[in-house]
Structures are given as C-alpha cells and as structure tokens.
C-alpha atoms as a PDB file:
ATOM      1  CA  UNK A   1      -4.047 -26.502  15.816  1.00  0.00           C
ATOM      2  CA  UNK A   2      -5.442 -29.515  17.875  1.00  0.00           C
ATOM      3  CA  UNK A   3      -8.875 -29.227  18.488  1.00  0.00           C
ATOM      4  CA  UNK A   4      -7.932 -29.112  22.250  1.00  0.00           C
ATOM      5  CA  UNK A   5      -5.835 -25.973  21.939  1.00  0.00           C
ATOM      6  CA  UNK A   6      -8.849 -24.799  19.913  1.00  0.00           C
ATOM      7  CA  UNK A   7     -11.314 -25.616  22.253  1.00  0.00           C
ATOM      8  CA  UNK A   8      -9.415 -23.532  24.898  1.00  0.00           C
ATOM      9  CA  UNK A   9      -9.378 -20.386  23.360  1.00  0.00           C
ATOM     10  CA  UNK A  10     -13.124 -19.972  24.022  1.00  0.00           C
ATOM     11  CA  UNK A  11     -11.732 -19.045  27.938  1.00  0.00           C
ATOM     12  CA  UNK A  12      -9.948 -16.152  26.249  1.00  0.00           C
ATOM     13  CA  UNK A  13     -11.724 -13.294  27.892  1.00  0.00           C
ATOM     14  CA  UNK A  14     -10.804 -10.932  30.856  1.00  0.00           C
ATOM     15  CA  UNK A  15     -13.572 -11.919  33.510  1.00  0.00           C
ATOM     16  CA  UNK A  16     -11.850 -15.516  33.776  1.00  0.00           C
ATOM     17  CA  UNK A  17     -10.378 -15.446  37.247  1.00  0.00           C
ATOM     18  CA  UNK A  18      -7.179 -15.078  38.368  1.00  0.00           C
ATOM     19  CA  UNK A  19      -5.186 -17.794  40.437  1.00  0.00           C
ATOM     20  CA  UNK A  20      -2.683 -17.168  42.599  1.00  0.00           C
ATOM     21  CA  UNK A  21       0.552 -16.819  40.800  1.00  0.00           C
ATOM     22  CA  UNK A  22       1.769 -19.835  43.396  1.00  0.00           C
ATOM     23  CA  UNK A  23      -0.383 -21.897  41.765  1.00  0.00           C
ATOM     24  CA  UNK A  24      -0.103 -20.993  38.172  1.00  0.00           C
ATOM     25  CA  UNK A  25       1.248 -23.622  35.993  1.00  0.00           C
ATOM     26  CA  UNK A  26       3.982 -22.321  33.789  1.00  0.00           C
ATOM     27  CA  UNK A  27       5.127 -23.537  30.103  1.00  0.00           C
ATOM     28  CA  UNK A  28       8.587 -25.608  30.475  1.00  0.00           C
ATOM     29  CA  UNK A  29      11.410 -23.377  30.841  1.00  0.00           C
ATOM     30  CA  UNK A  30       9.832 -19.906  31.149  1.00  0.00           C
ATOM     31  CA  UNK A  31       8.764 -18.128  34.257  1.00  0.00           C
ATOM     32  CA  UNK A  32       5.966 -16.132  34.817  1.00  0.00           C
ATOM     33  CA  UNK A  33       7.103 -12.731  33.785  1.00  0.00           C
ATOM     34  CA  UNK A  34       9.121 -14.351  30.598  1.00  0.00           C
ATOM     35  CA  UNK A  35       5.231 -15.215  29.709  1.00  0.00           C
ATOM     36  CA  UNK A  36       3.951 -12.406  30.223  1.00  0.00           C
ATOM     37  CA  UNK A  37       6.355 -10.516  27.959  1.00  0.00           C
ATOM     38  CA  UNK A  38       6.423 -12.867  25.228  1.00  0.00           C
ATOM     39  CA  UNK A  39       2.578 -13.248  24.953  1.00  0.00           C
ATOM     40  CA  UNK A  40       2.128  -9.009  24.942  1.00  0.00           C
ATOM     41  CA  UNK A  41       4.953  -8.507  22.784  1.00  0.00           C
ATOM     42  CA  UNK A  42       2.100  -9.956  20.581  1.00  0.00           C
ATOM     43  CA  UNK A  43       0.527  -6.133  20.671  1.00  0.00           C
ATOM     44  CA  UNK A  44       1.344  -2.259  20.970  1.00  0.00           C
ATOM     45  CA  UNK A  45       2.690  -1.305  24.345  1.00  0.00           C
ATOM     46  CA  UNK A  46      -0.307   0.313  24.929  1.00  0.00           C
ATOM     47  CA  UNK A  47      -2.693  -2.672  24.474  1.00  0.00           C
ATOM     48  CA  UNK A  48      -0.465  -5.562  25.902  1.00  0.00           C
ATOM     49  CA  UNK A  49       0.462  -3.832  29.203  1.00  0.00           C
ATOM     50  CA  UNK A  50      -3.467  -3.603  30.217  1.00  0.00           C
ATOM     51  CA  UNK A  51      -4.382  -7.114  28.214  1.00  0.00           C
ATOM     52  CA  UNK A  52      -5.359 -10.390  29.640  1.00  0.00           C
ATOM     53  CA  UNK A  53      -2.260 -12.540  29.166  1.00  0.00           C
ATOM     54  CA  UNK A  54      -2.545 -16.579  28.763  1.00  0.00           C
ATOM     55  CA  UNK A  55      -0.949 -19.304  27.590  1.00  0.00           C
ATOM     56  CA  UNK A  56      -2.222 -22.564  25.857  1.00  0.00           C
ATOM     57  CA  UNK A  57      -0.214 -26.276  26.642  1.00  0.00           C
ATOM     58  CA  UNK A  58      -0.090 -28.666  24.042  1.00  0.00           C
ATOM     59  CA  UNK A  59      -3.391 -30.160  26.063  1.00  0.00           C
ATOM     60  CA  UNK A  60      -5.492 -27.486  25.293  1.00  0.00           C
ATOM     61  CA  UNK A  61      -5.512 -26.493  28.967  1.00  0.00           C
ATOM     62  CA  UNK A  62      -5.649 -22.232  29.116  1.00  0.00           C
ATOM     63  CA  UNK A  63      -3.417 -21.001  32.099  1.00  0.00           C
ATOM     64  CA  UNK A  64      -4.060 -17.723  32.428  1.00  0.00           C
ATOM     65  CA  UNK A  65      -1.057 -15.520  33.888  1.00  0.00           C
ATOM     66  CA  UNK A  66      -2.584 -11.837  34.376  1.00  0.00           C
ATOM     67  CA  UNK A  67      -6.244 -10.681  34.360  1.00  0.00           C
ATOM     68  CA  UNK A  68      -6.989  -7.446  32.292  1.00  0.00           C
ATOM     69  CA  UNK A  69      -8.858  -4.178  31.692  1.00  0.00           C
ATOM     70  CA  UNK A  70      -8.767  -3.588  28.107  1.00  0.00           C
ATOM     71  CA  UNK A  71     -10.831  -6.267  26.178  1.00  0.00           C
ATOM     72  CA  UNK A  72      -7.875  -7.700  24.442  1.00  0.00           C
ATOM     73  CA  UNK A  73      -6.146 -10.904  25.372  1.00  0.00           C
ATOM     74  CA  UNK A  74      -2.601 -12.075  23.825  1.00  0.00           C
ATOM     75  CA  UNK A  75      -1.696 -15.744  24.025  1.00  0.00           C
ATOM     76  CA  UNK A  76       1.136 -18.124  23.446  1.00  0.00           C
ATOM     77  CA  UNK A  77       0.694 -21.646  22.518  1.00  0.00           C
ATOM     78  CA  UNK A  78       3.242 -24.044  23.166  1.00  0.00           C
ATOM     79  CA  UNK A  79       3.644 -25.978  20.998  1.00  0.00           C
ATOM     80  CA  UNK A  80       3.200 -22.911  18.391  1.00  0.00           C
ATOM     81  CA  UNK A  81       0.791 -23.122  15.607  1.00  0.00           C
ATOM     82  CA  UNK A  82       0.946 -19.725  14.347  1.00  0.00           C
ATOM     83  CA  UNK A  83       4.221 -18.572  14.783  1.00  0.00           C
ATOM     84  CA  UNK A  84       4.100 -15.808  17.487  1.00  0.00           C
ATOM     85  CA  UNK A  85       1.804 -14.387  19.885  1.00  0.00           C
ATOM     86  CA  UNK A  86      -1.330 -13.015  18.844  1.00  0.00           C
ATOM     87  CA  UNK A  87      -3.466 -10.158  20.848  1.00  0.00           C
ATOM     88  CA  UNK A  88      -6.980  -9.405  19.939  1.00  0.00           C
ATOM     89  CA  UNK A  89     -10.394  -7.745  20.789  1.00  0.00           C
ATOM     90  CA  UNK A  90     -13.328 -10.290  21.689  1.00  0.00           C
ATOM     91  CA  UNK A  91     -14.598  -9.446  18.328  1.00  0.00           C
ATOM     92  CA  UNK A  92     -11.438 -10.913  16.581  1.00  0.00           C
ATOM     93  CA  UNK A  93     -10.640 -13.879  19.606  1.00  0.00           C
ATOM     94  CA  UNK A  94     -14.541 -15.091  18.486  1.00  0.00           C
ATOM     95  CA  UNK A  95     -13.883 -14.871  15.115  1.00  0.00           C
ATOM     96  CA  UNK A  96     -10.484 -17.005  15.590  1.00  0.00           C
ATOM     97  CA  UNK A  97     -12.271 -19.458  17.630  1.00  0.00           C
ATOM     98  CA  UNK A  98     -14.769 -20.188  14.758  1.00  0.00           C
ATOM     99  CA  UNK A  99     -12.194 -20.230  12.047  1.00  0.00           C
ATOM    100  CA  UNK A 100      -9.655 -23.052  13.963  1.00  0.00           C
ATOM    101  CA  UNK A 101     -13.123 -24.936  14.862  1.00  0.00           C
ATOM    102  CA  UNK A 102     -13.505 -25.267  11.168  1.00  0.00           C
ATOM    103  CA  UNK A 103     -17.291 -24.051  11.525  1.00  0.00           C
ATOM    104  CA  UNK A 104     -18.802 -22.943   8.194  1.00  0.00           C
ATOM    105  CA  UNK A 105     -18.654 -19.162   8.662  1.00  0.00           C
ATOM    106  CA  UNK A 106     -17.496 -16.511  11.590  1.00  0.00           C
ATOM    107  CA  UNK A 107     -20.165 -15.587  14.061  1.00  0.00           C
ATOM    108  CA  UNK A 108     -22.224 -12.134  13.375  1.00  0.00           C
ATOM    109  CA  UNK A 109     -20.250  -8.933  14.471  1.00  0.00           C
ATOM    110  CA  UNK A 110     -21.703  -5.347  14.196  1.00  0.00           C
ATOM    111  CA  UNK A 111     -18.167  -4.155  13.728  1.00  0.00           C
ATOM    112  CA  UNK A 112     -14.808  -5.200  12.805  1.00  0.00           C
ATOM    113  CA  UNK A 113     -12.708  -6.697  15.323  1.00  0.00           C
ATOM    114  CA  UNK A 114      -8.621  -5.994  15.467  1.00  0.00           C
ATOM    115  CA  UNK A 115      -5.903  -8.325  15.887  1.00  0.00           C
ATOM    116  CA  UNK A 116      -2.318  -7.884  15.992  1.00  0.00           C
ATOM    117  CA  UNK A 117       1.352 -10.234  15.446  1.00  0.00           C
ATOM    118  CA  UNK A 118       3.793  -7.763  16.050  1.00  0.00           C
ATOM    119  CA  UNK A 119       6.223 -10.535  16.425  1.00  0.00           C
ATOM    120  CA  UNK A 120       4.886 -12.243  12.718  1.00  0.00           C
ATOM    121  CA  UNK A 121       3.784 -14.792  11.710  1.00  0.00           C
ATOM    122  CA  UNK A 122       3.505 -18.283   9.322  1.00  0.00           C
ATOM    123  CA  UNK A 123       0.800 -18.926   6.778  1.00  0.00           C
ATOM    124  CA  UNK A 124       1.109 -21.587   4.442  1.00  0.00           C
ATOM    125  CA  UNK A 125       1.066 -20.598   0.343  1.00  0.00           C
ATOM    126  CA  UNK A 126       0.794 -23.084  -2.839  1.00  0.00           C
ATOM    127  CA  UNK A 127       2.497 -22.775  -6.101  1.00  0.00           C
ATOM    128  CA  UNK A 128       0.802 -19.884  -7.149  1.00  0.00           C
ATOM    129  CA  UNK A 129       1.007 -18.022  -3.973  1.00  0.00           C
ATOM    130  CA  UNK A 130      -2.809 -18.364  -2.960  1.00  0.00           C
ATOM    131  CA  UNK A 131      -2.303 -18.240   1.194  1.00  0.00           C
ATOM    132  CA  UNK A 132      -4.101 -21.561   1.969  1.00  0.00           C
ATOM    133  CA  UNK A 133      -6.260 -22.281   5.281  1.00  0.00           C
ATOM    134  CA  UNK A 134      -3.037 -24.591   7.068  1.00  0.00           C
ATOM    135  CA  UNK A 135      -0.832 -24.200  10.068  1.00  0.00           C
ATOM    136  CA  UNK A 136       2.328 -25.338  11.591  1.00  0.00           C
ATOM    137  CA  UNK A 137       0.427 -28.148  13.120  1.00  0.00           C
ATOM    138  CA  UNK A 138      -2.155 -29.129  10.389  1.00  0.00           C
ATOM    139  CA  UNK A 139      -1.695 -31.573   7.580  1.00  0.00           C
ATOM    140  CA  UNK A 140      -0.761 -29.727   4.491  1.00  0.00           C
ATOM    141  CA  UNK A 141      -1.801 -29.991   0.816  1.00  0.00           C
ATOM    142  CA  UNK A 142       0.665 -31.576  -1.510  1.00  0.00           C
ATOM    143  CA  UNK A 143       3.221 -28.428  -2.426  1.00  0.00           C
ATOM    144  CA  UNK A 144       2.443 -26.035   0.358  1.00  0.00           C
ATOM    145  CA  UNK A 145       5.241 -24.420   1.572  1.00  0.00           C
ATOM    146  CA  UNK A 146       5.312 -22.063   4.717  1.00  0.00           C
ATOM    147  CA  UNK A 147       6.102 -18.449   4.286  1.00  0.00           C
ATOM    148  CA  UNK A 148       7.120 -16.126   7.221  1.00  0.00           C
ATOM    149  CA  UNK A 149       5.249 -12.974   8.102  1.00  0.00           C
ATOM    150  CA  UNK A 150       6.648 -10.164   9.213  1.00  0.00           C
ATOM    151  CA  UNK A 151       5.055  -8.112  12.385  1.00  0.00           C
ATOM    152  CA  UNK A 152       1.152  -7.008  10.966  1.00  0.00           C
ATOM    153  CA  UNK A 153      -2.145  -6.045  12.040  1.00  0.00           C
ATOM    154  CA  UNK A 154      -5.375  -7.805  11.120  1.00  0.00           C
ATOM    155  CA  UNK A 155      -8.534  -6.359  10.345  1.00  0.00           C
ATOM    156  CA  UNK A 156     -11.609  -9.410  11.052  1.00  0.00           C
ATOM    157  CA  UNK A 157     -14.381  -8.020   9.067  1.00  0.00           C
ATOM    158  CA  UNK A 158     -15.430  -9.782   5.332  1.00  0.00           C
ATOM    159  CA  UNK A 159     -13.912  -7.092   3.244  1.00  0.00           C
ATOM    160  CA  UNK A 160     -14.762  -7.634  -0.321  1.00  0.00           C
ATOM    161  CA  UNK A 161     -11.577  -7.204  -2.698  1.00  0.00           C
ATOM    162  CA  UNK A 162     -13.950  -5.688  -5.782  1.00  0.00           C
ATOM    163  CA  UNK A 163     -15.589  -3.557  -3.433  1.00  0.00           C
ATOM    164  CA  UNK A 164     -11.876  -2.582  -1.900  1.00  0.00           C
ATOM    165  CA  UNK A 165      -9.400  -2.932  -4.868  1.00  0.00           C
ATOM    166  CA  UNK A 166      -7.436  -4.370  -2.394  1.00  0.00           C
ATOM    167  CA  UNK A 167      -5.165  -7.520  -3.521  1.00  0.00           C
ATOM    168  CA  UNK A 168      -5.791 -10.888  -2.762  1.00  0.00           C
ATOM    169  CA  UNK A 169      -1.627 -11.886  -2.278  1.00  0.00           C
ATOM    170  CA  UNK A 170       1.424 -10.366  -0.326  1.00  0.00           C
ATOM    171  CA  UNK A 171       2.653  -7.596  -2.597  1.00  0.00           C
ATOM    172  CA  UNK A 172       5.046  -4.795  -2.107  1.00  0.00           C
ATOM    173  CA  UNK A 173       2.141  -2.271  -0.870  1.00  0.00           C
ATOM    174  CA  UNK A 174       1.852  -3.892   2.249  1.00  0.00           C
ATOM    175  CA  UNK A 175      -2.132  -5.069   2.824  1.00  0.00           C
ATOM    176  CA  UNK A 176      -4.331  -7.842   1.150  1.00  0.00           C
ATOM    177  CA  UNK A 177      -7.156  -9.460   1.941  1.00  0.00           C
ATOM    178  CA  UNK A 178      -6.305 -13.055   2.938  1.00  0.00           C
ATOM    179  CA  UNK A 179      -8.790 -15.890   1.944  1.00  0.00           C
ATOM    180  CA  UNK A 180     -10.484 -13.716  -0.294  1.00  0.00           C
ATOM    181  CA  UNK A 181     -13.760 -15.386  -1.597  1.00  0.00           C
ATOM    182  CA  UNK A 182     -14.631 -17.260   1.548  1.00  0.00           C
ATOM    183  CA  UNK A 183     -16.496 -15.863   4.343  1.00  0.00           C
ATOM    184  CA  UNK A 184     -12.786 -15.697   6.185  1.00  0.00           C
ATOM    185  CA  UNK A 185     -11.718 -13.153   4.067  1.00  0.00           C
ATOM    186  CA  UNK A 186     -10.275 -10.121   6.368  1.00  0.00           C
ATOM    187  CA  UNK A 187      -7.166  -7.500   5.378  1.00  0.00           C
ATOM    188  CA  UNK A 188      -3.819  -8.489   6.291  1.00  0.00           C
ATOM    189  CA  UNK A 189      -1.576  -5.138   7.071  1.00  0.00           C
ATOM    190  CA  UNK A 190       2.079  -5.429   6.934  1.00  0.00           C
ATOM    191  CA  UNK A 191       2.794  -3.030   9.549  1.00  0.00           C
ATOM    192  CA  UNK A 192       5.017  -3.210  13.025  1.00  0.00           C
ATOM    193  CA  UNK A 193       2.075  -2.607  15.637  1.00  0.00           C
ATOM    194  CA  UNK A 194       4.547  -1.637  17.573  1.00  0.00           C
ATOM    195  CA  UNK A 195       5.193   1.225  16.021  1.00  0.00           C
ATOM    196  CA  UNK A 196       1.604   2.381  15.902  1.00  0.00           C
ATOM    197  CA  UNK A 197       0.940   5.802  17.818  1.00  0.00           C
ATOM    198  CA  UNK A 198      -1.202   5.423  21.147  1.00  0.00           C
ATOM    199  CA  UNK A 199      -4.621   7.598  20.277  1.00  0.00           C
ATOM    200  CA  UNK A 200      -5.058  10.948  21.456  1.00  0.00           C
ATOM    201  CA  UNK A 201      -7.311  11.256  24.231  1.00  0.00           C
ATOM    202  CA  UNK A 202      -9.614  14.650  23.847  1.00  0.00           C
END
C-alpha cells in the first residue's frame, strides 16, 4: 500500500467528524450508499450497520461517509491493496497501521483486537506456501504468487503456534497463525463473519 494510503488510516476512528454528505467526495463511479454497503459488507450485519464507514483514494486522502457508535470502522481503498473491505476494532485498525508503516513491531495492547474480511481477501505465498508480508500494490519477491482468501476473521494478538498447536499455513481445518515467528503473527480464521450469531444480551 502507498505510504499515503497508509498514512491515512491513522484518521480511522469514530470521533472524526462528519461532513455534509453534499460535500463528501465520492470514489469514481459509486455513490454514497454503494460505499457504504461495500465498505460494511466488510463485517457482520451487526457490526457494519453501527460502524464508521470510509474510504481511502489512491492519494491517501480518508473521506469518511458515515460516523459511528460501535468502535469499529470498515474501509475501502481504491485502488485495492487487500482485496476487499476490512472492518476492525481500534485495537486491530492500530495494529494495521503499524504493520503497513513497516515499523518494527505492533504497538502494546492489553487485549486482542478483532478484524474481519467477510468479502476475502489476497495474501501473497512463495513456493513453499509460507504467506509472505506483500500486497497487491507492493513489489513482490521473485516467485510469489497471490492466493485468494475466502471471507475470515482475524484475531490481532501474538499468538504463539507451540504454545497454540495451531498451524503456521492454510490447511483444511480452517485457522493458522499467519507470519508466525515475527511479532505480526495473529490467527487467521476461515470463517464467513457473516454468518456469525449476534451475542446474546443478558
């Protein structure tokens, strides 16, 4: 991702103000409500109808289309990086920011943070199908090839796979840990969030 686009996501929170949808600046060809629905197809029904919603331009400039109430924010970016939307709690949006600014580790967090791509995904693989640190908009390693996701969840917490037994590489049981070994190592679960439940409120 271009630094730019990078640089923007640190405005993904839900206390950036609102401008008048007359105002708004739109991505080519989509109107604001075609926005909005792409970027919170991103997440569960139940988080992207109360999320912030943004999009990023291929300046790095954040337009922000709908203020929200739930601490998660789902974004496009256009052009797109990661192949779909992504939606996630401040804990995982500050952990994104620091991985795409290429700093040397993710910033302290006291608990996991969540993100979901219920729309999927691309990561980029080598030879021996170790998921690499590229993008769609990166330079790539000699014999990288992309690999589609399908819709997943993303736990942001540096989950050990001795102390886990989880896997370190897409397998039929549906969760690894992805980037095992460096301090972006977080699980990887191949499941629709759309078709998560809503929790039950007591």
């Amino acid at each position: 991702m271009r630094q730019t686009a990078i640089a923007a996501l640190a405005a993904l929170t839900p206390t950036v103000a609102t401008p008048a949808r007359a105002q708004m600046v739109h991505p080519p060809g989509m109107s604001h409500a075609q926005v909005v629905e792409a970027a919170s197809a991103g997440a569960p029904d139940a988080i992207g109808r109360n999320a912030t919603i943004a999009w990023i331009d291929s300046t790095g400039a954040l337009h922000q289309m709908r203020a929200g109430t739930n601490g998660f924010t789902c974004v496009i970016i256009v052009p797109d990086p990661l192949g779909g939307p992504v939606c996630g709690d401040q804990n995982a949006a500050a952990w994104l920011m620091a991985f795409l600014r290429h700093e040397p580790r993710p910033p302290a967090m006291s608990a996991p943070g969540i993100a979901y791509m219920a729309r999927g995904g691309t990561h980029y693989e080598d030879a021996e199908g170790n998921v690499l640190m590229e993008h769609d908009l990166s330079p790539h390693a000699a014999g990288s090839r992309p690999v589609r996701e399908g819709p997943h969840w993303m736990l942001i917490w540096p989950y050990d796979p001795v102390a886990t037994g989880l896997p370190t590489k897409e397998n039929g049981a549906g969760a690894y840990i992805m980037f095992a070994g460096t301090p972006w190592a977080h699980v990887m679960v191949y499941q629709d969030p759309r078709q998560l439940s809503a929790p039950v409120r007591r």
